[in-house]
N, C-alpha and C. Protein backbone atom coordinates (compact mmCIF):
# COMPACT_ATOMS: atom_id res chain seq x y z
N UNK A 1 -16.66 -106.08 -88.26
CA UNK A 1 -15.72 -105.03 -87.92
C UNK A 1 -15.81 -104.64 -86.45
N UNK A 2 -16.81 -104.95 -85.55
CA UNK A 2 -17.22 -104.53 -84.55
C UNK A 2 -16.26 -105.70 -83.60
N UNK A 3 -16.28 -106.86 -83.82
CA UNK A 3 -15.21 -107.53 -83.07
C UNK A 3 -13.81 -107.22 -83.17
N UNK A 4 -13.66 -106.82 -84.51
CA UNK A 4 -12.06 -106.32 -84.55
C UNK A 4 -11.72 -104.87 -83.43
N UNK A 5 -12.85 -104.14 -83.35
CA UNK A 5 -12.94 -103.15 -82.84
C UNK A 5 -12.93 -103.40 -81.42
N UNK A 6 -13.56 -104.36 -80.83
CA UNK A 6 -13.51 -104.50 -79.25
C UNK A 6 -12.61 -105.55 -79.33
N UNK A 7 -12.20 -106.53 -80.19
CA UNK A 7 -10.70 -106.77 -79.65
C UNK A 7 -9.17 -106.19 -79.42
N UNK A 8 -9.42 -105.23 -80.31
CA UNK A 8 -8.24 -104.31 -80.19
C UNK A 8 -8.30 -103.43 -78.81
N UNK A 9 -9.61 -102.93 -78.92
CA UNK A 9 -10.04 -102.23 -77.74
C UNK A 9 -9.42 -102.76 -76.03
N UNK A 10 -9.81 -104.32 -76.13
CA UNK A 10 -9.14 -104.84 -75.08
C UNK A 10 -7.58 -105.40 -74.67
N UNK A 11 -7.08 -105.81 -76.06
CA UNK A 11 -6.01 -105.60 -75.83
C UNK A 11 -5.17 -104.29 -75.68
N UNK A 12 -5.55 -103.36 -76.08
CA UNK A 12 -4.95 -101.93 -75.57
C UNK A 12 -5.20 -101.98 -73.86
N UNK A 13 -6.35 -102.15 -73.75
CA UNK A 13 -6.11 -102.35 -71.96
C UNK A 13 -5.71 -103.27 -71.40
N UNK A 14 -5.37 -104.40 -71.94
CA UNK A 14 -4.67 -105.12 -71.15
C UNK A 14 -2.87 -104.67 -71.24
N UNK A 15 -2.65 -104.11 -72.01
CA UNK A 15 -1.25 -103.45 -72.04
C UNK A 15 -0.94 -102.00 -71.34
N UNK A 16 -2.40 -101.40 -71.25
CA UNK A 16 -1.96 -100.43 -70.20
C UNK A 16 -2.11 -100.61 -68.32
N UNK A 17 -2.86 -102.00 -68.25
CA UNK A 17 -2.52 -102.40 -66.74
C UNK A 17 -2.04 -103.58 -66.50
N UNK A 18 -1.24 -103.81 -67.58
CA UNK A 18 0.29 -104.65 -67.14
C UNK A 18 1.23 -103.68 -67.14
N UNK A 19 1.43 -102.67 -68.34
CA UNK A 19 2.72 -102.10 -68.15
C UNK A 19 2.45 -101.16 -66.68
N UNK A 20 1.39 -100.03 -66.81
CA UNK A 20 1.60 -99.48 -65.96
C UNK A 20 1.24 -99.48 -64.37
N UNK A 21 2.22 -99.13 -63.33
CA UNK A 21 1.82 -99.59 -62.04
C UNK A 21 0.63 -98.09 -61.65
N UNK A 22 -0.65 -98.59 -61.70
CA UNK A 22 -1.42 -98.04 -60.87
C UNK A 22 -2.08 -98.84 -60.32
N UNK A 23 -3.06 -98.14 -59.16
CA UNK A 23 -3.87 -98.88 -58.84
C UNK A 23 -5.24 -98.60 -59.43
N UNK A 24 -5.05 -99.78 -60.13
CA UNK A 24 -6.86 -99.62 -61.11
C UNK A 24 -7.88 -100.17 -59.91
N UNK A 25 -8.79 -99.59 -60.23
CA UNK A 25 -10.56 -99.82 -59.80
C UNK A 25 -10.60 -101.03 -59.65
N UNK A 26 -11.22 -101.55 -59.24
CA UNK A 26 -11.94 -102.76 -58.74
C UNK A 26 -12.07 -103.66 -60.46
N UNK A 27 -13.40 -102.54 -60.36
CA UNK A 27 -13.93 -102.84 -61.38
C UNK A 27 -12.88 -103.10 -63.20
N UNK A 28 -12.02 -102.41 -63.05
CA UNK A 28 -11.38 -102.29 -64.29
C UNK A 28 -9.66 -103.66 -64.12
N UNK A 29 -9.84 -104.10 -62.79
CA UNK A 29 -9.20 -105.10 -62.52
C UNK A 29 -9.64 -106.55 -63.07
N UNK A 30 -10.89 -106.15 -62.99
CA UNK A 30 -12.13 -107.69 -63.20
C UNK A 30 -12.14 -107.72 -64.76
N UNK A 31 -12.64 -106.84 -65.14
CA UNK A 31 -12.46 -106.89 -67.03
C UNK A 31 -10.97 -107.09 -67.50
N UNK A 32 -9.99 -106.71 -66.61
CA UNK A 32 -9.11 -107.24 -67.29
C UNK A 32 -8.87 -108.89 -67.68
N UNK A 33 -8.77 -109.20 -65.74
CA UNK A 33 -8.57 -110.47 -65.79
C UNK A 33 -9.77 -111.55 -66.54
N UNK A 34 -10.65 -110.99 -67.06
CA UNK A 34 -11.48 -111.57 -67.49
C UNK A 34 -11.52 -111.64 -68.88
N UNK A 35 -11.40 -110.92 -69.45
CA UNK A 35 -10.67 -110.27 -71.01
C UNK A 35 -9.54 -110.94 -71.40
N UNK A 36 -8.73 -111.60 -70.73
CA UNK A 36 -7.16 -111.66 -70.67
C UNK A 36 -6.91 -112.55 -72.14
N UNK A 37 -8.05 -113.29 -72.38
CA UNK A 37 -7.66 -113.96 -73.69
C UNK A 37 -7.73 -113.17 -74.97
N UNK A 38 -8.03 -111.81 -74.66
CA UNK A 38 -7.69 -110.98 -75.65
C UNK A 38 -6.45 -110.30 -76.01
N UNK A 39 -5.61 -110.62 -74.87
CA UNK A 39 -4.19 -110.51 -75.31
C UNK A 39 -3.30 -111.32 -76.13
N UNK A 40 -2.88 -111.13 -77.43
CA UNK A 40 -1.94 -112.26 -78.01
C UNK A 40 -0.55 -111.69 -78.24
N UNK A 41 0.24 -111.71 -76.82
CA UNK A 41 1.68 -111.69 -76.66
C UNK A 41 2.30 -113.17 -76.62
N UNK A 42 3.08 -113.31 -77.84
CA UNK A 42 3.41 -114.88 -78.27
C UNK A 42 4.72 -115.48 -77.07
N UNK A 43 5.07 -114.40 -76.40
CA UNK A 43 6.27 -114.69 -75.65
C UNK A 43 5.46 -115.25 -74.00
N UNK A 44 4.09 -114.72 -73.62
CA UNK A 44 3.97 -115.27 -72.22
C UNK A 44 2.60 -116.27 -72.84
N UNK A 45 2.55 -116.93 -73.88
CA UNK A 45 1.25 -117.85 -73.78
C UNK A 45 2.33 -118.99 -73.31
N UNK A 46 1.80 -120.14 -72.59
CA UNK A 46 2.50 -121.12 -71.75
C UNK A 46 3.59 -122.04 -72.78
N UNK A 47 2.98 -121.79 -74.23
CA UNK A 47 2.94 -122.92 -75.01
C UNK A 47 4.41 -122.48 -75.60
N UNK A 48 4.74 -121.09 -75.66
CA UNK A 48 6.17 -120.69 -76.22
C UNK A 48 7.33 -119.85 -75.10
N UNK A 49 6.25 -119.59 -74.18
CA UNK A 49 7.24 -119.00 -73.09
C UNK A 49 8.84 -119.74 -72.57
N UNK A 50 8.33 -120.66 -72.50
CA UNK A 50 9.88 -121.73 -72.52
C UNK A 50 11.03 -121.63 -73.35
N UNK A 51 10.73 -120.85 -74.85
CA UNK A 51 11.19 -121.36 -75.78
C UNK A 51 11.94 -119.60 -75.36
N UNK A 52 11.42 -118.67 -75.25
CA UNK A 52 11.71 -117.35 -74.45
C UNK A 52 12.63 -117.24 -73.44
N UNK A 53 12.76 -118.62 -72.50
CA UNK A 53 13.71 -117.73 -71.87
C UNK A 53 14.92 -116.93 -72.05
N UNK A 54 15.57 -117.60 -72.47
CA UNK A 54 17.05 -116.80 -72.45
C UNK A 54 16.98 -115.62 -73.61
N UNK A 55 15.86 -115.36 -74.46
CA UNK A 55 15.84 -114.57 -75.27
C UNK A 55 16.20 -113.23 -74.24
N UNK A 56 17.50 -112.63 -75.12
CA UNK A 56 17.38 -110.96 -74.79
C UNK A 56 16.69 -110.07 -75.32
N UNK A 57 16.66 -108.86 -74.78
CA UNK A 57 15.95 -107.83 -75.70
C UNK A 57 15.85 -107.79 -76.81
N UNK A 58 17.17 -107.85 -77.57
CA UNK A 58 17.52 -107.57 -78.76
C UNK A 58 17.03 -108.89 -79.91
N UNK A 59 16.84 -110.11 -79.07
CA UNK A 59 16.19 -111.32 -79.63
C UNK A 59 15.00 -110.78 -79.49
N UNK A 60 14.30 -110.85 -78.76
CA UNK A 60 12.90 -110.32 -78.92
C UNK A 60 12.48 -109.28 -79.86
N UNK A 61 12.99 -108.37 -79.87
CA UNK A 61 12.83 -107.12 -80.99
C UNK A 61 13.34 -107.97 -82.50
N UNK A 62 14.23 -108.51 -82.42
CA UNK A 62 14.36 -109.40 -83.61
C UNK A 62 13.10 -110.19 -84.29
N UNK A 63 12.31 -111.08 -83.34
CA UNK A 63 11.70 -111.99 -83.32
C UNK A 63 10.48 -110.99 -83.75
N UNK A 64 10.00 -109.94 -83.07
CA UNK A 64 8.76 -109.33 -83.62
C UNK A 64 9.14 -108.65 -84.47
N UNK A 65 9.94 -108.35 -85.00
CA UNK A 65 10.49 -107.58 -86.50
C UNK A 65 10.34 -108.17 -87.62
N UNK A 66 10.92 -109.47 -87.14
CA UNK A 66 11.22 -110.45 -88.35
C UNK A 66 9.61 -111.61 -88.85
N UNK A 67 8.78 -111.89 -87.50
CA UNK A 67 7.94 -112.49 -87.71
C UNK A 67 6.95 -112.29 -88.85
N UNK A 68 6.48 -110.88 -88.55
CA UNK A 68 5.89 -110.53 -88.78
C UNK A 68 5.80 -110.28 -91.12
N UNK A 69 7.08 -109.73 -90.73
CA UNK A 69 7.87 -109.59 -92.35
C UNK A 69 7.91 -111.44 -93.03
N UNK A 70 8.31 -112.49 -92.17
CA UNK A 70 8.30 -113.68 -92.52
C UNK A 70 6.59 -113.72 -93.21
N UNK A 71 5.53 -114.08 -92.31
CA UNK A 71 4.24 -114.03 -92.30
C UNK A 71 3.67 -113.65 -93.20
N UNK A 72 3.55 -112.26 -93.54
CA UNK A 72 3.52 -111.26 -95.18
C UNK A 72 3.70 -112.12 -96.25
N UNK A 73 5.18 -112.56 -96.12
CA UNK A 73 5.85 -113.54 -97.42
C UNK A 73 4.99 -114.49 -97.22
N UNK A 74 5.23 -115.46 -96.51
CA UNK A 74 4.82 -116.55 -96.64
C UNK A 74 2.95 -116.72 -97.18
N UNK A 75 2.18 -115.49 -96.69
CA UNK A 75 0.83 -115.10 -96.84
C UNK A 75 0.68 -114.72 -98.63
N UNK A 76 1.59 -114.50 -98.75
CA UNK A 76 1.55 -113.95 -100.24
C UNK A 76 2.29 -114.41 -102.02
N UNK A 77 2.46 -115.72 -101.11
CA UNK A 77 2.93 -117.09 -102.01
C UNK A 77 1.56 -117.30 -102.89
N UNK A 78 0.20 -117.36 -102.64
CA UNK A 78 -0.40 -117.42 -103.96
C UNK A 78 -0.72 -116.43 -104.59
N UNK A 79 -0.41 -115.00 -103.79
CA UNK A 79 -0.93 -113.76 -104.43
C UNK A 79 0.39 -114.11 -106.20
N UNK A 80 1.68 -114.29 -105.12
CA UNK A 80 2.83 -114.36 -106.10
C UNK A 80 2.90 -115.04 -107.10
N UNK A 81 2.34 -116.59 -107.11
CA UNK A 81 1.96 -117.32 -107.93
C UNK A 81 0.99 -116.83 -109.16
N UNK A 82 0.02 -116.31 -108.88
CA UNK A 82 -1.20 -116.12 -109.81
C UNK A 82 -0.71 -114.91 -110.63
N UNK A 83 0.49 -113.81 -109.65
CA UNK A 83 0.35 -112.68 -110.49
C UNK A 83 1.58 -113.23 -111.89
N UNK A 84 2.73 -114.38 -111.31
CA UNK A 84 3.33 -114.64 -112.37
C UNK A 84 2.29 -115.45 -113.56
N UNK A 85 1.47 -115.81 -113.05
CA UNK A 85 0.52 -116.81 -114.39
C UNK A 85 -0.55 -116.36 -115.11
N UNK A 86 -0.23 -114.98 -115.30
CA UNK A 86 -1.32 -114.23 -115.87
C UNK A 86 -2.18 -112.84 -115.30
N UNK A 87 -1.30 -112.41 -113.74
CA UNK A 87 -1.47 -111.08 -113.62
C UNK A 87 -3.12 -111.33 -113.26
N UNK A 88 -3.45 -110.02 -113.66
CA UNK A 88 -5.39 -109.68 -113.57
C UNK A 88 -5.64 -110.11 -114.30
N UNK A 89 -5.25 -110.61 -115.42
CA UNK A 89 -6.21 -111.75 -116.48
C UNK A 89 -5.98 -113.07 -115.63
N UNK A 90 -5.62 -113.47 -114.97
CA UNK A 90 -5.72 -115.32 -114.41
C UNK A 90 -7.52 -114.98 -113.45
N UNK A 91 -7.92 -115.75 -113.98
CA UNK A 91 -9.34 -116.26 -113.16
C UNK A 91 -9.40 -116.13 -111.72
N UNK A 92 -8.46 -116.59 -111.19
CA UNK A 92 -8.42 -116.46 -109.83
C UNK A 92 -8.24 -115.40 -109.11
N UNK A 93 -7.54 -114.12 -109.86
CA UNK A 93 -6.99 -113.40 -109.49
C UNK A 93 -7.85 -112.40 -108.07
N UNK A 94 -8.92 -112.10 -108.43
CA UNK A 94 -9.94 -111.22 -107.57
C UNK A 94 -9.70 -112.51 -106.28
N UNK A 95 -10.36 -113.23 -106.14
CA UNK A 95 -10.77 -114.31 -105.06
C UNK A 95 -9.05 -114.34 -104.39
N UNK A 96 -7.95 -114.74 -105.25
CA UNK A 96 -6.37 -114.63 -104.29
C UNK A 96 -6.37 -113.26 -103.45
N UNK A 97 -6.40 -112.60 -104.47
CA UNK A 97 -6.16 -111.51 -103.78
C UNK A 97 -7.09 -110.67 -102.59
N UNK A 98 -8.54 -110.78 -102.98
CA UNK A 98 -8.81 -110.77 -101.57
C UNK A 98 -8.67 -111.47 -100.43
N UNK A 99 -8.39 -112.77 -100.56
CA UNK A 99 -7.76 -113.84 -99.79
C UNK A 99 -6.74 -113.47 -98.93
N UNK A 100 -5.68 -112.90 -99.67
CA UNK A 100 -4.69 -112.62 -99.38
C UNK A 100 -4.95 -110.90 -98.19
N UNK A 101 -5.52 -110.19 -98.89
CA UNK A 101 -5.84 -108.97 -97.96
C UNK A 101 -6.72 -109.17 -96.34
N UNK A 102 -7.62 -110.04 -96.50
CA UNK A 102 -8.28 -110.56 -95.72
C UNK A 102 -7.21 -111.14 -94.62
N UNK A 103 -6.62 -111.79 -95.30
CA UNK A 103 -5.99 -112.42 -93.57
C UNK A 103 -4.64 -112.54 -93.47
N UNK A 104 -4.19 -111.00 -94.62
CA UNK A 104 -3.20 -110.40 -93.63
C UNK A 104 -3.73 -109.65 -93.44
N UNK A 105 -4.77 -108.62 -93.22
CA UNK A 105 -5.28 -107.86 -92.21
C UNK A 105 -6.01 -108.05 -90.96
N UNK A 106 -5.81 -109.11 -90.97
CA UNK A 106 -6.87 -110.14 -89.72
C UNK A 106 -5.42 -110.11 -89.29
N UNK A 107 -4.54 -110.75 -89.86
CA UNK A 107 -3.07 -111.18 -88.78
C UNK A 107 -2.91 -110.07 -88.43
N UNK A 108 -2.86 -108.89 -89.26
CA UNK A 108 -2.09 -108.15 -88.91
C UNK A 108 -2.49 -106.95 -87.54
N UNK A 109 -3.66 -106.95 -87.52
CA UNK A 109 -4.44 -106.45 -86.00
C UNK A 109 -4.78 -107.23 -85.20
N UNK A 110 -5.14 -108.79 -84.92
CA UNK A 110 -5.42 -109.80 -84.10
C UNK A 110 -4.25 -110.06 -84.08
């Protein structure tokens, strides 16, 4: 829990000295740029930025609206499965379903 905690931690600062123009410290310049792989904005990693350009605002707000809601679903195809084949009586059921909580809560803060 302690990594989830200082990763969030750093990506909150890396979003408050990109968005905002001050002049940060020396020091709080260096942890950023050094930290920086703690940011996961899917639009400036090199690998999809291309695919971004011409996106407008309104594509973008689309794209993180919708991703995210896609992801869920798609994460919860065996929760869906097991609960049609027997609900909390199927064997599997404990192990899916924490499965399933586990890493959409990992997606969903990383």
């Amino acid at each position: 829990d302690i990594v989830k905690i200082i990763l969030a931690f750093f990506q909150v600062s890396q979003t408050f000295v990109t968005v905002y123009n001050v002049d940060w410290p020396l020091y709080v310049e260096h942890t950023v740029r050094y930290t920086s792989g703690a940011r996961f904005d899917l639009a400036v990693w090199p690998g999809t930025a291309c695919l971004f350009t011409d996106f407008t605002y309104l594509d973008k707000l689309l794209f993180y609206t919708l991703v995210p809601i896609a992801v869920a679903i798609l994460l919860s195809i065996p929760s869906i499965i097991v609960m049609l084949n027997g609900g909390k009586d199927h064997p599997k059921f404990k192990p899916v379903m924490d499965r399933f909580w586990t890493t959409f809560m990992f997606w969903l803060i990383a």
